[in-house]
C-alpha atoms as a PDB file:
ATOM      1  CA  UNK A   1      19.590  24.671-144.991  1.00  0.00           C
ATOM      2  CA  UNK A   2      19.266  28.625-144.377  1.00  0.00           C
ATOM      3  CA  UNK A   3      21.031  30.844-142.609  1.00  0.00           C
ATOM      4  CA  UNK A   4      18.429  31.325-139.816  1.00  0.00           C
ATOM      5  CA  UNK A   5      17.805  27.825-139.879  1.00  0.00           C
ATOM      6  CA  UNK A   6      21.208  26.432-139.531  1.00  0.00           C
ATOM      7  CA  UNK A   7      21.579  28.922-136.684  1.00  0.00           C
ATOM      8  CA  UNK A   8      18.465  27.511-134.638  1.00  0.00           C
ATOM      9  CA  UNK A   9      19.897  24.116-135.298  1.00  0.00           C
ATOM     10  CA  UNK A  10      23.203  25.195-133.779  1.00  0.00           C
ATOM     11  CA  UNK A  11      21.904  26.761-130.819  1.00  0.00           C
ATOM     12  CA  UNK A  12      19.680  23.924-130.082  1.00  0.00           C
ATOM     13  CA  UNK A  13      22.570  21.451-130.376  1.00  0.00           C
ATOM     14  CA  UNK A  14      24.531  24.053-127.605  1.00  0.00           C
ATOM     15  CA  UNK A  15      21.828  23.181-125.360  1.00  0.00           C
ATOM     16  CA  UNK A  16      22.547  19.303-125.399  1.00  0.00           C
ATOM     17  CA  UNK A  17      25.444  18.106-123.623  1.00  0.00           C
ATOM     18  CA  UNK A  18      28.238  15.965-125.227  1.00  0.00           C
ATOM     19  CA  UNK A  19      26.332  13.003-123.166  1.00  0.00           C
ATOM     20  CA  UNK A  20      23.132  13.752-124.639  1.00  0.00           C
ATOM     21  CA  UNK A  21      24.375  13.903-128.268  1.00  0.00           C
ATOM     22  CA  UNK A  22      25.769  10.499-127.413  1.00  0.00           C
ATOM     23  CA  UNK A  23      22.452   9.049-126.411  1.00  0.00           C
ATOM     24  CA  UNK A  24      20.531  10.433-129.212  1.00  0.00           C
ATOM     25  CA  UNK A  25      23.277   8.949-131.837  1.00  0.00           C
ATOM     26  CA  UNK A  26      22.985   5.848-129.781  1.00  0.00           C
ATOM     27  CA  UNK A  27      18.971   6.030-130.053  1.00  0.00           C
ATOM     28  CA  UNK A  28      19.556   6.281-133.854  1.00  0.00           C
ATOM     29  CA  UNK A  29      21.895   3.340-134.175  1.00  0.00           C
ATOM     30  CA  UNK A  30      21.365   1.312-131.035  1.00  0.00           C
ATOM     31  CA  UNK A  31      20.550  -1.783-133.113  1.00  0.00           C
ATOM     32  CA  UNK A  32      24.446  -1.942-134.368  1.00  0.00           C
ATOM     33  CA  UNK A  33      25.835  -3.374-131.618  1.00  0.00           C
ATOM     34  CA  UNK A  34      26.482  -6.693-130.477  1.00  0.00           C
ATOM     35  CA  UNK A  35      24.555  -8.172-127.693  1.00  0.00           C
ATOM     36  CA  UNK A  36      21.309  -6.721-126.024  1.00  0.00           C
ATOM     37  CA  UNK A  37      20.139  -3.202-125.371  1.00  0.00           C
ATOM     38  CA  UNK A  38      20.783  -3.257-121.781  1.00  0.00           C
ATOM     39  CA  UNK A  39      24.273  -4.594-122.668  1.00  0.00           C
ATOM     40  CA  UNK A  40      25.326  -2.289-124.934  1.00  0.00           C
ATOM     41  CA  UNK A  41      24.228   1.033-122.796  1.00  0.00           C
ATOM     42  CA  UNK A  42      26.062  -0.564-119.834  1.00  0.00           C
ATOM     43  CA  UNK A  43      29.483  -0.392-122.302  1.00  0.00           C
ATOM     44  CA  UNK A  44      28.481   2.943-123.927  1.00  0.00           C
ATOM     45  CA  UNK A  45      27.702   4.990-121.354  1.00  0.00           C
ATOM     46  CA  UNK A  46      28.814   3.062-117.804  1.00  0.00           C
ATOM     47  CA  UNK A  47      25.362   3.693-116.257  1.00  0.00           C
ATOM     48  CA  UNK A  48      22.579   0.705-115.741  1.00  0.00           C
ATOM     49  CA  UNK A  49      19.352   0.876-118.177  1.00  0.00           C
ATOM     50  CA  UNK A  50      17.103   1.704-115.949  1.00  0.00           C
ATOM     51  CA  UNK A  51      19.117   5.222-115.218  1.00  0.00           C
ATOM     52  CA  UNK A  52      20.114   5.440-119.366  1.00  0.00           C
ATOM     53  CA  UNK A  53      16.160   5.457-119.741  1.00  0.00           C
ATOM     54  CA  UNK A  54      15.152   8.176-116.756  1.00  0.00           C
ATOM     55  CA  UNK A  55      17.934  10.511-118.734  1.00  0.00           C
ATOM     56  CA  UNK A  56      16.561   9.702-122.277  1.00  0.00           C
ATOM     57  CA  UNK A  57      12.917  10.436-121.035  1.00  0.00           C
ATOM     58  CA  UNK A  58      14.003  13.617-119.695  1.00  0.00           C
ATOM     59  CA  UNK A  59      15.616  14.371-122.875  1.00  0.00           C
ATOM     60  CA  UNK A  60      13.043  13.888-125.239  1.00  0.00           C
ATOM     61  CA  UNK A  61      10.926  16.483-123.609  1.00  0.00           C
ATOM     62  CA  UNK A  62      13.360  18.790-124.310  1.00  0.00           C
ATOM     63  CA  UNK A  63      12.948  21.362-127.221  1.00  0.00           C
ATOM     64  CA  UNK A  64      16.952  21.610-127.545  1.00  0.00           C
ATOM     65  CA  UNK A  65      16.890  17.759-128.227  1.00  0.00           C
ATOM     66  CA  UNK A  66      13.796  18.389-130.990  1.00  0.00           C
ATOM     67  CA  UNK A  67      15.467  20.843-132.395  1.00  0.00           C
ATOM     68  CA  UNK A  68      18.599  18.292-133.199  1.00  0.00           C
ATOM     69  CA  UNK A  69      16.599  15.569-134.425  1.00  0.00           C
ATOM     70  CA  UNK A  70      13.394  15.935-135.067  1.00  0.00           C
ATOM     71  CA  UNK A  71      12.447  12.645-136.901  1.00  0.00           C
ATOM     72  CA  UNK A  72      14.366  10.571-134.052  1.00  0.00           C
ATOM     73  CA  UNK A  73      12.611  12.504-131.271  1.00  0.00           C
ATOM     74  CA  UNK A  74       9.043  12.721-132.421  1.00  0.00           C
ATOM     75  CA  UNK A  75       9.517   8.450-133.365  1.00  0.00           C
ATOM     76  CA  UNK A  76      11.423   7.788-129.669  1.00  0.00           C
ATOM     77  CA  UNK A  77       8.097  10.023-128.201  1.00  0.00           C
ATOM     78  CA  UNK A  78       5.552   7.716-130.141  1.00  0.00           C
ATOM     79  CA  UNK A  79       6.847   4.579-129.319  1.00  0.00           C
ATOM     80  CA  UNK A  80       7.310   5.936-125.300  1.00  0.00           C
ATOM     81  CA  UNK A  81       3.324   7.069-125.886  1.00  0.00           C
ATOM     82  CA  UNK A  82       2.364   3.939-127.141  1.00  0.00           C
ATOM     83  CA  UNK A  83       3.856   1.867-124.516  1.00  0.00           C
ATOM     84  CA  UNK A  84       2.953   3.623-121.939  1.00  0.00           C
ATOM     85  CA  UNK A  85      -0.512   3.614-123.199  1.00  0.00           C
ATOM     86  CA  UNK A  86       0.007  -0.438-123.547  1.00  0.00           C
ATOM     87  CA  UNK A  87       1.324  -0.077-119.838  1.00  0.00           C
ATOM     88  CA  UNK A  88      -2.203   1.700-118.555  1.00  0.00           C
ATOM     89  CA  UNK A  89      -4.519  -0.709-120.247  1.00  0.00           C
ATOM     90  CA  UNK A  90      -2.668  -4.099-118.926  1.00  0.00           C
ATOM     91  CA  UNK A  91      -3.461  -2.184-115.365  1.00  0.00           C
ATOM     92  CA  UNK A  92      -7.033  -1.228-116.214  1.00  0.00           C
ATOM     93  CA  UNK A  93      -7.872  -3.850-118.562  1.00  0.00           C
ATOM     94  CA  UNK A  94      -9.278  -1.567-120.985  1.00  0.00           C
ATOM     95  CA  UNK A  95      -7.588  -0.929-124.506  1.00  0.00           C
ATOM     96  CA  UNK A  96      -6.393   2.827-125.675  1.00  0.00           C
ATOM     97  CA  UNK A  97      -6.158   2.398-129.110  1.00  0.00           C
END
């Protein structure tokens, strides 16, 4: 990695709290621990699902969070597009595809 580029990388990963490093690792590797989803946030990070999910929305938007992992936030945006798309054609019954 460059110079310049290992600096942007840096500053990006200043922007992120030490909470929203955690969730991103967690994103990453969520499938590692024992139990279910909901389960395993409630251990992690001692907050229901529903509230983990409001944060990690909010994060993904973020350009700091891009900036830190690209490939994990562009794939957690896709599947959030996709199922929201899902979400709007169960309530319209037409398909988005």
């Amino acid at each position: 990695m460059s110079a310049p580029t290992q600096q942007r990388a840096e500053q990006g990963a200043a922007e992120l709290s030490e909470r929203d490093i955690a969730m991103l690792d967690f994103e990453r590797q969520w499938w590692r621990f024992a139990g279910s989803k909901d389960e395993a946030i409630r251990a992690k990070f001692d907050m229901n699902a529903t509230r983990y999910f409001q944060l990690l929305n909010t994060l993904l938007d973020s350009s700091a969070a891009l900036e830190h992992d690209p490939l994990l936030v562009k794939r957690l945006r896709r599947l959030r597009d996709s199922r929201q798309k899902a979400r709007a054609g169960r309530s319209t019954g037409m398909r988005f595809d």
